[in-house]
Protein backbone atom coordinates (compact mmCIF):
# COMPACT_ATOMS: atom_id res chain seq x y z
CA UNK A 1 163.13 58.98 81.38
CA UNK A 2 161.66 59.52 77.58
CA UNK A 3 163.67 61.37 74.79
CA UNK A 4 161.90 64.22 73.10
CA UNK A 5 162.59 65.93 70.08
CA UNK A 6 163.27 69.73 70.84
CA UNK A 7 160.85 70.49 68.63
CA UNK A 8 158.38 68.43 71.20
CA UNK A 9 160.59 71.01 73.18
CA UNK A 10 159.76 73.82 71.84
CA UNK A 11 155.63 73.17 71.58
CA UNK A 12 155.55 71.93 75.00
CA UNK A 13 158.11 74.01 77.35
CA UNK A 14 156.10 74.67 80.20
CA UNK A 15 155.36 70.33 80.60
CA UNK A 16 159.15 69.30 80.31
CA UNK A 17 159.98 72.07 82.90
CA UNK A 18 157.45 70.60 84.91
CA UNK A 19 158.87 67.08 84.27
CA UNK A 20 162.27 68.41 84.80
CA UNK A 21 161.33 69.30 88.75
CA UNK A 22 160.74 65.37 89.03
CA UNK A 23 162.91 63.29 86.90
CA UNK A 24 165.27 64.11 83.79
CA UNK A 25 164.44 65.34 80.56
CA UNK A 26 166.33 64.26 77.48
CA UNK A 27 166.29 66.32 74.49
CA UNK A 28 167.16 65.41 70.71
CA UNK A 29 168.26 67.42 68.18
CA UNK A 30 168.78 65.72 64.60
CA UNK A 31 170.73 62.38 65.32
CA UNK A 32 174.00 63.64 66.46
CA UNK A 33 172.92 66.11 69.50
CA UNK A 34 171.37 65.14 72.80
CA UNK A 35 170.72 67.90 75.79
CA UNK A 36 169.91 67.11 79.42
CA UNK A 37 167.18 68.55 81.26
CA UNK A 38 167.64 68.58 84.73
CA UNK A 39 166.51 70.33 88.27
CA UNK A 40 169.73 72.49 89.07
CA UNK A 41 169.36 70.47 92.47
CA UNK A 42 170.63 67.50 90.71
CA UNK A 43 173.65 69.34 89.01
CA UNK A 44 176.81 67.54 89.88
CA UNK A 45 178.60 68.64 92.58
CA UNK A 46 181.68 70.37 90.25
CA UNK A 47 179.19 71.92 88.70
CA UNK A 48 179.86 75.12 90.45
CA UNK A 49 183.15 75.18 90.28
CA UNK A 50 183.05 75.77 86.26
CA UNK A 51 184.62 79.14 84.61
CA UNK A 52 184.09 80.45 81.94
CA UNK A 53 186.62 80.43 79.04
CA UNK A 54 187.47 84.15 79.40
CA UNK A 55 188.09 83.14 82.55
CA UNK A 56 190.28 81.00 81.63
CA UNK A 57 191.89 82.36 79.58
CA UNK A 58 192.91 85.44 82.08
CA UNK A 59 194.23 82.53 84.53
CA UNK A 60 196.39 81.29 82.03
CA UNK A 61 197.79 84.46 80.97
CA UNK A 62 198.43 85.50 84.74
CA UNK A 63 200.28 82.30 84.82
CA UNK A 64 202.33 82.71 81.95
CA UNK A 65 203.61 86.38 83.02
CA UNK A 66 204.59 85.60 86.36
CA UNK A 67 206.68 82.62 84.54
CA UNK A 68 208.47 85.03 82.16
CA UNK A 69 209.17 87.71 85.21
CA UNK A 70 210.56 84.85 87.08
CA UNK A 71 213.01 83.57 84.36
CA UNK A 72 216.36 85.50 83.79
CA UNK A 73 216.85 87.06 80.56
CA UNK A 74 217.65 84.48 77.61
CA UNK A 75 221.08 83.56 76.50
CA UNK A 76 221.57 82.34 73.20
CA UNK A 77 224.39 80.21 72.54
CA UNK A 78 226.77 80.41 68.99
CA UNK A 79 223.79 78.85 67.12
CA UNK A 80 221.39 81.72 68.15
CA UNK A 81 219.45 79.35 69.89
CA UNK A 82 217.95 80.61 73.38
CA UNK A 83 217.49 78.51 76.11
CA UNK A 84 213.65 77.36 77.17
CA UNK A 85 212.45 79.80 73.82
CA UNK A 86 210.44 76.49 72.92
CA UNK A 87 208.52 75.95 76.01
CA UNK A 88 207.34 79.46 76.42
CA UNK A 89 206.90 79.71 72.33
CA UNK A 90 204.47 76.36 73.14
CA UNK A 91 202.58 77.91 76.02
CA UNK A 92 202.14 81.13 74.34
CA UNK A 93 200.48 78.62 71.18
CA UNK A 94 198.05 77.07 73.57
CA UNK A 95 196.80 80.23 74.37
């Protein structure tokens, strides 16, 4: 297994994809990016099981609103502070 530039990439696709079928491909870009180049055979196994972020996104909003209809309405207290305001505050953040 041999590092190529992409540029070496990028003149040679059709070789590396051959290489690819065979062994993996590494790819650099600059000093501070590396790529894999691999037979999607030899993908790991949780692979598949990958979302995208929209996806992810829709999950965690699903989540949140069935958390908010389960909770009864807030009650503040003398200070004006409501109970569990924080938490949801927080989730809606990490959103």
């Amino acid at each position: 297994m041999n590092a190529i530039s992409s540029t070496e990439l990028r003149n040679n696709v059709e070789k590396y994809l051959d290489r690819a079928k065979s062994e993996t491909v590494v790819i650099r870009r600059g000093q501070s990016e590396t790529f894999i180049l691999t037979r999607q055979d030899d993908l790991p196994d949780d692979f598949y099981r990958a979302i995208s972020i929209d996806e992810s996104i829709g999950i965690v909003e699903t989540g949140i609103r069935k958390n908010i209809k389960k909770q009864k309405a807030p009650q503040s207290n003398e200070s004006g502070y409501i109970a569990g305001s924080s938490r949801l505050f927080f989730a809606i953040l990490q959103v």
